[in-house]
C-alpha atoms as a PDB file:
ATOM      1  CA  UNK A   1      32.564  43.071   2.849  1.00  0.00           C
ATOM      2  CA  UNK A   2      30.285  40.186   2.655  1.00  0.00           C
ATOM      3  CA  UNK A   3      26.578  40.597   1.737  1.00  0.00           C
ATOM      4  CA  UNK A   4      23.675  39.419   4.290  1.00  0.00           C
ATOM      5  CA  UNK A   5      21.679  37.355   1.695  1.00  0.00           C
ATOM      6  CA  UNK A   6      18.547  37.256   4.412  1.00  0.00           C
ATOM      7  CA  UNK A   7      18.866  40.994   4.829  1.00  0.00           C
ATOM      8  CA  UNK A   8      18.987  41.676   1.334  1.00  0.00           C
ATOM      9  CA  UNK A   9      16.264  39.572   0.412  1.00  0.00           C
ATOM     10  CA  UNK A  10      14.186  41.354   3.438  1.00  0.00           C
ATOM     11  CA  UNK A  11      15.268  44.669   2.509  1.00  0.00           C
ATOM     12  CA  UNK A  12      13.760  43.955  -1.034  1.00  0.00           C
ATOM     13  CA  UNK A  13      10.522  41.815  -0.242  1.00  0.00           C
ATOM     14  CA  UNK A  14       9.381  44.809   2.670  1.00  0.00           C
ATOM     15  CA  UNK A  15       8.165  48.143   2.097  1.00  0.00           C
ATOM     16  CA  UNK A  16       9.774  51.363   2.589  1.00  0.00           C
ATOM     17  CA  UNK A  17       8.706  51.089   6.353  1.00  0.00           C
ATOM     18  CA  UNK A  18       9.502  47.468   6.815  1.00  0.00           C
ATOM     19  CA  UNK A  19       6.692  45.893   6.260  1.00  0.00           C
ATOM     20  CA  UNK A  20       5.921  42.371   4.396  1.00  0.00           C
ATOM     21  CA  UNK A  21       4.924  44.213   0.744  1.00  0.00           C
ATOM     22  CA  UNK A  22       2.995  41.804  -1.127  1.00  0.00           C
ATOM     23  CA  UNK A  23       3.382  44.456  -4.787  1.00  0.00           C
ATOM     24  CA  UNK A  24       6.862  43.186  -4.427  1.00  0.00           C
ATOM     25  CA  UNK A  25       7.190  39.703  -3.763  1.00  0.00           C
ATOM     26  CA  UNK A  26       4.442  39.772  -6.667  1.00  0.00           C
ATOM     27  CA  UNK A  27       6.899  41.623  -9.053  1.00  0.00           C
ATOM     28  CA  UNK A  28       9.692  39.838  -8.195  1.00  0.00           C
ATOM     29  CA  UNK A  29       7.653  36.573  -9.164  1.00  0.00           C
ATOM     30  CA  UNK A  30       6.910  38.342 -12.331  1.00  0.00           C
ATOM     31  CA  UNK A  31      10.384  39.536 -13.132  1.00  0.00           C
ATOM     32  CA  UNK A  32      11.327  35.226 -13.272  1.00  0.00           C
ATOM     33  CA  UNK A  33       8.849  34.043 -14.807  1.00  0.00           C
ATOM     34  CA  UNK A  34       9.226  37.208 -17.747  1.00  0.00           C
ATOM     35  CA  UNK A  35      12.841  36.378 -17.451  1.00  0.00           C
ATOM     36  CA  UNK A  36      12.394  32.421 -18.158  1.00  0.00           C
ATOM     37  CA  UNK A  37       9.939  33.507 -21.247  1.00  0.00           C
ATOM     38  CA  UNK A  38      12.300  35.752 -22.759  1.00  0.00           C
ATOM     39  CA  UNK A  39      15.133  33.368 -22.480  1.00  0.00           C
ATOM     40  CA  UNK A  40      12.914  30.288 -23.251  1.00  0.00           C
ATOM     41  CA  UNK A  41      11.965  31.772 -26.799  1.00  0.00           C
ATOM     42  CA  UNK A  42      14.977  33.592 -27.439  1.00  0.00           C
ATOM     43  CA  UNK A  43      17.866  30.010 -26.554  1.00  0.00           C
ATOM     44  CA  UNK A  44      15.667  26.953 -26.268  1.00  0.00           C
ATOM     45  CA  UNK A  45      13.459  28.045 -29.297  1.00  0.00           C
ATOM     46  CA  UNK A  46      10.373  27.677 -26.988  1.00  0.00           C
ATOM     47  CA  UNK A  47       6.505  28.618 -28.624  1.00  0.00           C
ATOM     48  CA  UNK A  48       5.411  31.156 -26.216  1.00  0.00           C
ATOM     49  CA  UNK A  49       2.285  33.166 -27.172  1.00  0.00           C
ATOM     50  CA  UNK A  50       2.937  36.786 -27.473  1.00  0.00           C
ATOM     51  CA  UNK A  51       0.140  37.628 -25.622  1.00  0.00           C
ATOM     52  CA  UNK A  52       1.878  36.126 -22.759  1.00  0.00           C
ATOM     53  CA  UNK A  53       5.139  38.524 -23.032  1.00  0.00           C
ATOM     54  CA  UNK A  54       2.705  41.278 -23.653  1.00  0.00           C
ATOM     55  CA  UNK A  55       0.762  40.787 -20.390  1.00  0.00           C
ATOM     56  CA  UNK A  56       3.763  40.108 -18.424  1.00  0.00           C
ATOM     57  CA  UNK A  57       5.655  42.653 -19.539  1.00  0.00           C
ATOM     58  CA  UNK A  58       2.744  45.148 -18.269  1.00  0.00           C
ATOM     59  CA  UNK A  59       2.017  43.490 -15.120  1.00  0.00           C
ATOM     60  CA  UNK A  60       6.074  43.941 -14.747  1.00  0.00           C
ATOM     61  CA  UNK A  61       5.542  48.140 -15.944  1.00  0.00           C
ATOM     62  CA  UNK A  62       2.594  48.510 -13.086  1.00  0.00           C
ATOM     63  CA  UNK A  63       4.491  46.598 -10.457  1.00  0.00           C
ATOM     64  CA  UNK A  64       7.716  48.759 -10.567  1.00  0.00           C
ATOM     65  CA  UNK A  65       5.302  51.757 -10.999  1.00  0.00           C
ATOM     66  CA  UNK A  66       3.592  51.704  -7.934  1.00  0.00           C
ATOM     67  CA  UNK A  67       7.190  50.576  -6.341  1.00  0.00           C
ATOM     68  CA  UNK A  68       8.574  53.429  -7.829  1.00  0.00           C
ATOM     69  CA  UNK A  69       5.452  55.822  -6.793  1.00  0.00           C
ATOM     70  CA  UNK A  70       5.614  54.259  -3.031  1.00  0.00           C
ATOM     71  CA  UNK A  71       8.999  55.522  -2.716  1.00  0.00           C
ATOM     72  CA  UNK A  72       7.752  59.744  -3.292  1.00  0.00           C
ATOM     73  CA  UNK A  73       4.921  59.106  -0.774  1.00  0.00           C
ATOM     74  CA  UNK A  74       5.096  60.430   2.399  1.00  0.00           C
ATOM     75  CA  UNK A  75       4.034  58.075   4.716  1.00  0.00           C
ATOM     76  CA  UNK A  76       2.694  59.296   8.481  1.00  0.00           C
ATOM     77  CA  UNK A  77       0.650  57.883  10.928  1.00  0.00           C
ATOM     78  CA  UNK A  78      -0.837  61.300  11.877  1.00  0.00           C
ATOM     79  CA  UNK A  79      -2.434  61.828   8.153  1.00  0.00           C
ATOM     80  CA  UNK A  80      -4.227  58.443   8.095  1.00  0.00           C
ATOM     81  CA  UNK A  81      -8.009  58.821   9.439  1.00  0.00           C
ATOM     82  CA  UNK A  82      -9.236  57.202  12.309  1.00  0.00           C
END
């Protein structure tokens, strides 16, 4: 079976009902650059400020949060105010 990259790159940028979700694309940016500090300091002996790693890694905690808490929401049209 051979995997779609588009698809699966679409299926993980949208939102449960398949729209453009800027949380993720946000996380996802998040996830690399926390990924490059962590490897940076831990191979390459890079100086990165703890601070940094701190901030990312809760930036990283509240984006798959409110992923994770869009996915129990029920989401219909009829409940949204006019």
């Amino acid at each position: 079976m051979k995997l779609n990259k588009t698809a699966f790159w679409g299926e993980v940028l949208t939102d449960s009902d398949g729209s453009f979700s800027f949380k993720r694309v946000q996380t996802a940016i998040f996830t690399i650059l926390f990924t490059i500090a962590v490897i940076g300091n831990m191979f390459w002996k890079l100086q990165i400020s703890d601070n940094i790693l701190y901030w990312l890694g809760g930036l990283l905690g509240a984006g798959y949060t409110g992923i994770a808490i869009e996915k129990f929401i029920k989401k219909d049209k009829d409940d949204v105010p006019s």
